[in-house]
PDB file of N, CA and C in Angstrom:
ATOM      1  N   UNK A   1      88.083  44.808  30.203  1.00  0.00           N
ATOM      2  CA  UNK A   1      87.862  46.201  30.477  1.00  0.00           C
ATOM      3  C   UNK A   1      86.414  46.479  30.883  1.00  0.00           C
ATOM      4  N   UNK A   2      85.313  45.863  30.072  1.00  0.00           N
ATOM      5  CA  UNK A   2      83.789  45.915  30.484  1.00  0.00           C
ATOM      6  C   UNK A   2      84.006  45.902  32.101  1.00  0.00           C
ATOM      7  N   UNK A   3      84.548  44.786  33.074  1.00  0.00           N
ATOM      8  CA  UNK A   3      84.165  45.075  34.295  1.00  0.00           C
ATOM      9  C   UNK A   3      84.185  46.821  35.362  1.00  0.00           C
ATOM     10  N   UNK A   4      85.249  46.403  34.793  1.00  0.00           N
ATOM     11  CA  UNK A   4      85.884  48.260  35.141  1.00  0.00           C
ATOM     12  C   UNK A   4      84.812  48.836  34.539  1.00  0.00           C
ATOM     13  N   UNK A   5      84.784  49.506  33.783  1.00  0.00           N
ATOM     14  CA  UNK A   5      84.112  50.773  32.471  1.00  0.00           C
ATOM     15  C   UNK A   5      82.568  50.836  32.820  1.00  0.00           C
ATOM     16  N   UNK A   6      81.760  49.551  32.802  1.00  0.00           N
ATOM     17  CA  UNK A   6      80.298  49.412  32.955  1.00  0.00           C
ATOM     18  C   UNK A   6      80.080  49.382  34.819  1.00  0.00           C
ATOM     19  N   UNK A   7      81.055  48.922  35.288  1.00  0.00           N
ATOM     20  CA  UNK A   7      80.683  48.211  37.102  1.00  0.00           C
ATOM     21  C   UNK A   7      79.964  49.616  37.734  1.00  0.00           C
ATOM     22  N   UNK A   8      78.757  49.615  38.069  1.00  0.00           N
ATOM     23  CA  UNK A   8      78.506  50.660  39.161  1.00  0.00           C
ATOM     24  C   UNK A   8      79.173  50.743  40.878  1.00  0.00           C
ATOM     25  N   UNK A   9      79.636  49.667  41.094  1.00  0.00           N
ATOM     26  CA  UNK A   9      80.811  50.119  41.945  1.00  0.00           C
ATOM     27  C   UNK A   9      82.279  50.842  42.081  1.00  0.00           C
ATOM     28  N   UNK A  10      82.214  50.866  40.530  1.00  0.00           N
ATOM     29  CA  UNK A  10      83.905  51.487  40.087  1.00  0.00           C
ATOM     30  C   UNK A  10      83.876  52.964  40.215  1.00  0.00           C
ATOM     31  N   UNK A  11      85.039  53.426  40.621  1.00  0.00           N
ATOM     32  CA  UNK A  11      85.691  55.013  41.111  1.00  0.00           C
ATOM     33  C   UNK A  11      86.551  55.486  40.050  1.00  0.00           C
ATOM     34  N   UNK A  12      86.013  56.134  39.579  1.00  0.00           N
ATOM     35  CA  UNK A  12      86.944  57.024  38.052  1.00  0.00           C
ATOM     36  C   UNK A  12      87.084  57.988  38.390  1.00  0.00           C
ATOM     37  N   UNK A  13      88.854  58.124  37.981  1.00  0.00           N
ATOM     38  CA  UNK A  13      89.377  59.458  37.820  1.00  0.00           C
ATOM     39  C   UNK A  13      90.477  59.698  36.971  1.00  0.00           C
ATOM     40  N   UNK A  14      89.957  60.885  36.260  1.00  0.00           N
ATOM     41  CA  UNK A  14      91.123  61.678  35.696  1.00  0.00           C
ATOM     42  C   UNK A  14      92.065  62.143  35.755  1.00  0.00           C
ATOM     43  N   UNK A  15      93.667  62.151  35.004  1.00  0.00           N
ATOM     44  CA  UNK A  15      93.991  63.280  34.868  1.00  0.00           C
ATOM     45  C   UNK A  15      95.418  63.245  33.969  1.00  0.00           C
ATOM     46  N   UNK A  16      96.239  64.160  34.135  1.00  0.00           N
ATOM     47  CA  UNK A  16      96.945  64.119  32.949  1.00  0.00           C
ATOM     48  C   UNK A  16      99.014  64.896  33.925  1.00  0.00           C
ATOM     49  N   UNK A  17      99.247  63.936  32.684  1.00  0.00           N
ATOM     50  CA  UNK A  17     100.606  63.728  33.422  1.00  0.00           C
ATOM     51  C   UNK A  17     101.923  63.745  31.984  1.00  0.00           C
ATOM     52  N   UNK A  18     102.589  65.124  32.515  1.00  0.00           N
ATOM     53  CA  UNK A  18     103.498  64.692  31.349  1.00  0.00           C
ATOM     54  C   UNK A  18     103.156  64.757  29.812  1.00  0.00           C
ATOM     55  N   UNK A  19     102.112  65.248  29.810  1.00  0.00           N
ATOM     56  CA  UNK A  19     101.124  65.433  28.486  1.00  0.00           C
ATOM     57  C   UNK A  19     100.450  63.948  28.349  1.00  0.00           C
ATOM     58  N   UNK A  20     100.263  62.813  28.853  1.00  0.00           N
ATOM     59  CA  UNK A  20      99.802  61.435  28.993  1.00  0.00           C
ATOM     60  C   UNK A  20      98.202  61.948  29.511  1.00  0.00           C
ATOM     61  N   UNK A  21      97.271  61.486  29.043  1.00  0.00           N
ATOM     62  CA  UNK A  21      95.790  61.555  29.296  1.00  0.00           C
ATOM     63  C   UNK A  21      95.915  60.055  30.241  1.00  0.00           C
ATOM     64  N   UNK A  22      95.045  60.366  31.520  1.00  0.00           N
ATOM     65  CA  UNK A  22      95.035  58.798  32.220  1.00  0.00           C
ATOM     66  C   UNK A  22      93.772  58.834  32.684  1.00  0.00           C
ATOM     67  N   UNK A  23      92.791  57.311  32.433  1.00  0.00           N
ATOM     68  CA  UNK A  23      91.891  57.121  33.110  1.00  0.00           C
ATOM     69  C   UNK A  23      92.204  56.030  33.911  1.00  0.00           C
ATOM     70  N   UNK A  24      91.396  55.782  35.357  1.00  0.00           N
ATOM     71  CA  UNK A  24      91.489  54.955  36.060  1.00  0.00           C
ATOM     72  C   UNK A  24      90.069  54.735  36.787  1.00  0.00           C
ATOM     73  N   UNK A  25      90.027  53.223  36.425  1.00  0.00           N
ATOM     74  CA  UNK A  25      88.844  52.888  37.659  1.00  0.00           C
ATOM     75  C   UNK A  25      89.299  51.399  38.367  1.00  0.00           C
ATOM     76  N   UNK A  26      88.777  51.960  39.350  1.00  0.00           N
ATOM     77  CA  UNK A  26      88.814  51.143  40.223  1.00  0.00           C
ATOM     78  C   UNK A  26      87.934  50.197  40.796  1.00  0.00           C
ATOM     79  N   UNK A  27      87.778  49.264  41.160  1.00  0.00           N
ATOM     80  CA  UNK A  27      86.872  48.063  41.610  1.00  0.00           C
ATOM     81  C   UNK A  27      87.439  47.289  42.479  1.00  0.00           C
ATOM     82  N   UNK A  28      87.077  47.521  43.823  1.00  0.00           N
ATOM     83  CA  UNK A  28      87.786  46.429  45.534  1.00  0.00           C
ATOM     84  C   UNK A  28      89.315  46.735  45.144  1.00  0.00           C
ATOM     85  N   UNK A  29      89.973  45.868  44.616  1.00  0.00           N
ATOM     86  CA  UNK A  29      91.533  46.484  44.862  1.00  0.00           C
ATOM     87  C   UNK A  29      92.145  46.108  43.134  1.00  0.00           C
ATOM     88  N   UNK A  30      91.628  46.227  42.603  1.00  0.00           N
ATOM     89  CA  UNK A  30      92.114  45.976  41.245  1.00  0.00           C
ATOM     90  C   UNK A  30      91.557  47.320  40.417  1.00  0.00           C
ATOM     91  N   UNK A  31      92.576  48.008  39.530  1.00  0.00           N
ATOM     92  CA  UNK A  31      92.487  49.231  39.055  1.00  0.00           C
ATOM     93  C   UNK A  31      92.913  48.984  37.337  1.00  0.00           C
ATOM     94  N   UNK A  32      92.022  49.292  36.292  1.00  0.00           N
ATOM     95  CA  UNK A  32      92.021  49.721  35.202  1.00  0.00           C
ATOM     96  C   UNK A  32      92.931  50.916  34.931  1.00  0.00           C
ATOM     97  N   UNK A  33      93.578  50.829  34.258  1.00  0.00           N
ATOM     98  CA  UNK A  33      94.482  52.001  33.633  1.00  0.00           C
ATOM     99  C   UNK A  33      94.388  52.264  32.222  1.00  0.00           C
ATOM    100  N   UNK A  34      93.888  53.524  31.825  1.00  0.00           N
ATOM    101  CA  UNK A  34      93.719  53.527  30.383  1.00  0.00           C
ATOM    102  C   UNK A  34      94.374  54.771  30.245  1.00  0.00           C
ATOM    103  N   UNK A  35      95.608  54.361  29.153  1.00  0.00           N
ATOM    104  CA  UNK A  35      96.301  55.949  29.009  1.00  0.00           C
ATOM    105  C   UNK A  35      96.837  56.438  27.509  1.00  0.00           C
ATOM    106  N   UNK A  36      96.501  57.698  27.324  1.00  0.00           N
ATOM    107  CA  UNK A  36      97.316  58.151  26.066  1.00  0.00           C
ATOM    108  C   UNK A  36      98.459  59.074  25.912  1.00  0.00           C
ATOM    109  N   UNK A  37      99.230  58.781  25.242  1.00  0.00           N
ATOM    110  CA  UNK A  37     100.264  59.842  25.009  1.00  0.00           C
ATOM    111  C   UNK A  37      99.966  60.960  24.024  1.00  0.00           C
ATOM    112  N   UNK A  38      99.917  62.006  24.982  1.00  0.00           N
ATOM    113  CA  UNK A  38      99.798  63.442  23.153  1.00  0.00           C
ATOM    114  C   UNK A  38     100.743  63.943  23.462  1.00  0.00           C
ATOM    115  N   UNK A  39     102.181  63.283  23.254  1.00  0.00           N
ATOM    116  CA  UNK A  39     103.191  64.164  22.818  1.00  0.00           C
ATOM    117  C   UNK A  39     103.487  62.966  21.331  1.00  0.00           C
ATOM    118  N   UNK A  40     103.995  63.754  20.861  1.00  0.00           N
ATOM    119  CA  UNK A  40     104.918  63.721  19.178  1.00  0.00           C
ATOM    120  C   UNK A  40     106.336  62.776  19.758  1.00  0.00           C
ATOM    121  N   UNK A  41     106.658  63.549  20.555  1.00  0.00           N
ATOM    122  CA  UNK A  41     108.132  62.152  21.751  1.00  0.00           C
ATOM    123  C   UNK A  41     107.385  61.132  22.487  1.00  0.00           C
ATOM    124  N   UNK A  42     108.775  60.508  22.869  1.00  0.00           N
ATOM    125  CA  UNK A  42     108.186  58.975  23.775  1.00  0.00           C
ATOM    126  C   UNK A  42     108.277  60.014  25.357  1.00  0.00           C
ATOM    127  N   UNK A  43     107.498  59.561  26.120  1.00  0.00           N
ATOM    128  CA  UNK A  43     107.137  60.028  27.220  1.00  0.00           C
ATOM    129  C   UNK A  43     106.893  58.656  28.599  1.00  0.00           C
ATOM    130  N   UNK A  44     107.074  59.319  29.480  1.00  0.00           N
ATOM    131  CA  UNK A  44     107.025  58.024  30.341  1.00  0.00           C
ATOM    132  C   UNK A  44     106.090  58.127  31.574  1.00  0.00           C
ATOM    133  N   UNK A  45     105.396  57.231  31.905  1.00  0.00           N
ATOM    134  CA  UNK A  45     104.972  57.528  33.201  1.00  0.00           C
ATOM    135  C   UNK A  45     105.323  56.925  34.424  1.00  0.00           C
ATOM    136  N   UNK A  46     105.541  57.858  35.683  1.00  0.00           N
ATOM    137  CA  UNK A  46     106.174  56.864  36.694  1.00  0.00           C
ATOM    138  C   UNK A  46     105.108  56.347  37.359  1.00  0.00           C
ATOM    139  N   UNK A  47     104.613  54.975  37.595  1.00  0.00           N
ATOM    140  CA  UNK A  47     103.484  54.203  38.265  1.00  0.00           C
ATOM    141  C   UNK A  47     103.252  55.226  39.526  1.00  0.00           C
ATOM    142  N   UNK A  48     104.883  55.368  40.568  1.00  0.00           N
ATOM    143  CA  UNK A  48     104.243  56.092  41.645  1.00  0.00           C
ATOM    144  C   UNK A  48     103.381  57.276  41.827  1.00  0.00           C
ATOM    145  N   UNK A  49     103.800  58.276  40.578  1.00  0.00           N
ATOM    146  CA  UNK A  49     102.616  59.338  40.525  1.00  0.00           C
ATOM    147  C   UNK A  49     101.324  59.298  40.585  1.00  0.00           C
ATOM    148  N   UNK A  50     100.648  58.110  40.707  1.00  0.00           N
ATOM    149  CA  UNK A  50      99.272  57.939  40.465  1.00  0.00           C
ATOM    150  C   UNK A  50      98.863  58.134  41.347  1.00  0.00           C
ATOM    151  N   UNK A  51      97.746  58.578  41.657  1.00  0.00           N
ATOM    152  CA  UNK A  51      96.772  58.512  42.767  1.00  0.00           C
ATOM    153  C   UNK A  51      96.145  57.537  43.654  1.00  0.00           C
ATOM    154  N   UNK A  52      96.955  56.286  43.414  1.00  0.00           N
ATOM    155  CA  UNK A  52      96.612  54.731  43.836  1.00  0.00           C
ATOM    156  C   UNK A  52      97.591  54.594  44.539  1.00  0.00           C
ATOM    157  N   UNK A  53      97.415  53.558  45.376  1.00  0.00           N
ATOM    158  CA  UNK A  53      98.472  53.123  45.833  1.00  0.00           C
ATOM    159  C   UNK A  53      99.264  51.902  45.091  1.00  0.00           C
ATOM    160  N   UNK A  54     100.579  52.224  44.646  1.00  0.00           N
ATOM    161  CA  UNK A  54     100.932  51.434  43.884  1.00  0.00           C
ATOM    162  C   UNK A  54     102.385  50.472  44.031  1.00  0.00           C
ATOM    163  N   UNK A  55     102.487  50.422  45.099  1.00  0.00           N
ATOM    164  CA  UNK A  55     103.489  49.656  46.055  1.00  0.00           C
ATOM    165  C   UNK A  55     103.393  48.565  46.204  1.00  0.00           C
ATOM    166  N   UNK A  56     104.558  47.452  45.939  1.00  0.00           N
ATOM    167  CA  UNK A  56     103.901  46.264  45.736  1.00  0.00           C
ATOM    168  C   UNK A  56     102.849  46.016  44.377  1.00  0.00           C
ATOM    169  N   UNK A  57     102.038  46.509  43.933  1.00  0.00           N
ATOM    170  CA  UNK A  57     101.382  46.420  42.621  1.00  0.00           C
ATOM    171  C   UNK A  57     101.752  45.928  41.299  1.00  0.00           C
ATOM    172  N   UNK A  58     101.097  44.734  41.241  1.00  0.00           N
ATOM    173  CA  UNK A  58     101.213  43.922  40.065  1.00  0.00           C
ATOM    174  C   UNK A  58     101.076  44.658  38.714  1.00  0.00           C
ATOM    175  N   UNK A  59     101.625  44.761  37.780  1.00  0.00           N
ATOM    176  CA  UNK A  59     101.205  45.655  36.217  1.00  0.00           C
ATOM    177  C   UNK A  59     100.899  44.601  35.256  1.00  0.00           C
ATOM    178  N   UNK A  60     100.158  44.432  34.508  1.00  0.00           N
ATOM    179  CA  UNK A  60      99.623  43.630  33.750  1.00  0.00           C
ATOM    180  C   UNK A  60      98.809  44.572  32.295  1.00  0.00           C
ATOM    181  N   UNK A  61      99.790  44.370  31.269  1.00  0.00           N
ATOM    182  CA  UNK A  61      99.535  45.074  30.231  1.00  0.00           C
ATOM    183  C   UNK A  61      98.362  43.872  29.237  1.00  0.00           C
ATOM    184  N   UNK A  62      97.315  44.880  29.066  1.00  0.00           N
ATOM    185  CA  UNK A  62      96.176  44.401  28.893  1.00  0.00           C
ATOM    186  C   UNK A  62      95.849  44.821  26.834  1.00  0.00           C
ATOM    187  N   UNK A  63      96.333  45.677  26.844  1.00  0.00           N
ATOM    188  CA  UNK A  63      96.601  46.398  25.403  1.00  0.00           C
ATOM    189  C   UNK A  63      97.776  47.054  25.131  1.00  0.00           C
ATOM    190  N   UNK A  64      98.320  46.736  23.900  1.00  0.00           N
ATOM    191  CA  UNK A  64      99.722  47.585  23.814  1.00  0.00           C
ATOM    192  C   UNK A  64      99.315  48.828  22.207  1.00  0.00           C
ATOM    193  N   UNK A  65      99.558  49.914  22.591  1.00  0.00           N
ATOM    194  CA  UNK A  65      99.156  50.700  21.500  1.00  0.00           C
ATOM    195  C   UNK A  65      99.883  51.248  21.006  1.00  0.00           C
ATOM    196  N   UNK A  66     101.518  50.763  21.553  1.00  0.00           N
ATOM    197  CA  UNK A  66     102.204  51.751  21.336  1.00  0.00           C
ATOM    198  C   UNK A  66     103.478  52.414  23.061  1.00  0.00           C
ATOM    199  N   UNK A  67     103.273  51.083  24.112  1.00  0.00           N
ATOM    200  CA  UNK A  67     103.510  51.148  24.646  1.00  0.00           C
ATOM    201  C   UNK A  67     103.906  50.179  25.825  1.00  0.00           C
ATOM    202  N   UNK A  68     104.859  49.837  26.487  1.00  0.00           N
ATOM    203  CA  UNK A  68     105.205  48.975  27.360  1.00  0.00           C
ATOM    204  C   UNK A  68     105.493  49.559  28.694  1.00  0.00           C
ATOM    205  N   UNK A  69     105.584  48.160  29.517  1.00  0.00           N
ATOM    206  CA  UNK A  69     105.443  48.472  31.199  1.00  0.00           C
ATOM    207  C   UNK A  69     106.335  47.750  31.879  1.00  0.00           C
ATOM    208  N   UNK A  70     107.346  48.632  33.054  1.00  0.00           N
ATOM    209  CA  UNK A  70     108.209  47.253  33.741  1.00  0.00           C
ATOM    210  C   UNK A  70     107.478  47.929  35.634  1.00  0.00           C
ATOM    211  N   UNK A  71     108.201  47.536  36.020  1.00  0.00           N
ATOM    212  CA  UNK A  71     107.791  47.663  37.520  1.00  0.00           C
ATOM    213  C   UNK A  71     107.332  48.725  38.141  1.00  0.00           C
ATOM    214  N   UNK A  72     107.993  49.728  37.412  1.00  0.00           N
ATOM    215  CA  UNK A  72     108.142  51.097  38.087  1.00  0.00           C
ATOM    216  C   UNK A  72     107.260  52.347  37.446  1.00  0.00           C
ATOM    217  N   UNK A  73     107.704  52.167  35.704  1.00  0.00           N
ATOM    218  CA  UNK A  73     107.204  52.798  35.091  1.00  0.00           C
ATOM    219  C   UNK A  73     106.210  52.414  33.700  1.00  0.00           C
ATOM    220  N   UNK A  74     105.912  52.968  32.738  1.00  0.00           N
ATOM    221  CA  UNK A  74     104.971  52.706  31.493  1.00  0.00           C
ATOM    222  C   UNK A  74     106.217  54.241  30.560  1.00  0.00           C
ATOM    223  N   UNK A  75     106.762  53.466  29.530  1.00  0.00           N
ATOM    224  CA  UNK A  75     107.093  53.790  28.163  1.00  0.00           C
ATOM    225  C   UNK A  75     106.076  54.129  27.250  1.00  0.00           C
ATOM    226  N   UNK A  76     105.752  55.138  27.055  1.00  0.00           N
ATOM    227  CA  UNK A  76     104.826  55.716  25.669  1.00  0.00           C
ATOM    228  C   UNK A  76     105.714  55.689  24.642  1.00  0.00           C
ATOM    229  N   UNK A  77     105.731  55.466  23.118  1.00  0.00           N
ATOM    230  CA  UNK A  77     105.592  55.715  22.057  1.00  0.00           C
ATOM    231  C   UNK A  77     105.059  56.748  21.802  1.00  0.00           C
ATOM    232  N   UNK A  78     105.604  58.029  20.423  1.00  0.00           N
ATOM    233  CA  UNK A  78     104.893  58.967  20.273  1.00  0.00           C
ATOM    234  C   UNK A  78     103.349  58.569  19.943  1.00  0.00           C
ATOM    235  N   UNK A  79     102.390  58.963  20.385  1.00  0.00           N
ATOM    236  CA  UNK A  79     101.223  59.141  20.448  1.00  0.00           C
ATOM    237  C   UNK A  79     100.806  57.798  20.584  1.00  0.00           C
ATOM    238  N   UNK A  80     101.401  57.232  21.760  1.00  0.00           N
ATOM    239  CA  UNK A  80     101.074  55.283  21.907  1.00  0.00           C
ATOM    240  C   UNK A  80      99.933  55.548  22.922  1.00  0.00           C
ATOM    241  N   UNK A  81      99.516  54.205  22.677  1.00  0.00           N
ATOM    242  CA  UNK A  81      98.100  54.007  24.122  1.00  0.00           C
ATOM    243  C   UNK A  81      98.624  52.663  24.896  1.00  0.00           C
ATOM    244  N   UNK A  82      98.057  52.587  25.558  1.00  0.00           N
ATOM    245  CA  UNK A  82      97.679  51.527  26.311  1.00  0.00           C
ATOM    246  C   UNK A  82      96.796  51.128  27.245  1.00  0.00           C
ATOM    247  N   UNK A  83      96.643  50.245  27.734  1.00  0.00           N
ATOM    248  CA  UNK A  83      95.834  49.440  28.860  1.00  0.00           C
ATOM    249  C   UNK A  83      96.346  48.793  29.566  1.00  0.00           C
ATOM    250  N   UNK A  84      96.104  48.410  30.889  1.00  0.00           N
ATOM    251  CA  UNK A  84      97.051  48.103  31.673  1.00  0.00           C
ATOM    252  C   UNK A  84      95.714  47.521  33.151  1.00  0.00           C
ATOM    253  N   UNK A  85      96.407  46.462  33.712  1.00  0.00           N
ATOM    254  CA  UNK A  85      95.607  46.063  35.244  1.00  0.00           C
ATOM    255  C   UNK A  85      96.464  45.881  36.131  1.00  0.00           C
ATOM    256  N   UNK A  86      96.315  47.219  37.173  1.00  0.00           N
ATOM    257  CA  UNK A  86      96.869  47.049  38.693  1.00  0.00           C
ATOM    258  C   UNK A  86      95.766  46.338  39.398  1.00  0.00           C
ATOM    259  N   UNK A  87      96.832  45.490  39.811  1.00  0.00           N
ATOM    260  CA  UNK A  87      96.248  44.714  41.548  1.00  0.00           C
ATOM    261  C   UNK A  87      97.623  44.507  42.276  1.00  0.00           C
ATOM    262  N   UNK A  88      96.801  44.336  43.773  1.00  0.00           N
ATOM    263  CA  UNK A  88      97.404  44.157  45.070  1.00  0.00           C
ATOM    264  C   UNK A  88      97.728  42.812  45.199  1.00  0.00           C
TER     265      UNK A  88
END
């Protein structure tokens, strides 16, 4: 996660989906995903909503807090987190 979080080349952005808090940075074509759930229910996120391009995009769950990932989407747990690395 340090590369992402510290890199002065990385592009962060916010925002919130579904009651899910999402950060994302980005670095050349590989994207950090850091997300929380504040709902009390399981909640889901669909990968395509993001602001990335996420077609073709590899998911690679990096932390599980409470949450899992298949191709398409990310499963929250009530109030689960996770971490996660898109690449092309």
């Amino acid at each position: 996660m340090t590369p992402f979080i510290f890199s002065t080349n990385a592009t962060f952005s916010n925002l919130t989906s579904n009651h899910i808090d999402i950060g994302l940075w980005t670095v050349g074509s590989q994207t950090l995903l850091l997300a929380a759930n504040l709902n009390y229910d399981e909640a889901h996120l669909d990968l395509s909503s993001l602001p990335i391009g996420t077609k073709n995009t590899k998911v690679t769950q990096a932390f599980d807090g409470g949450a899992e990932v298949n191709s398409e989407s990310i499963t929250f747990r009530p109030t689960g987190t996770g971490a996660f690395l898109l690449s092309s």
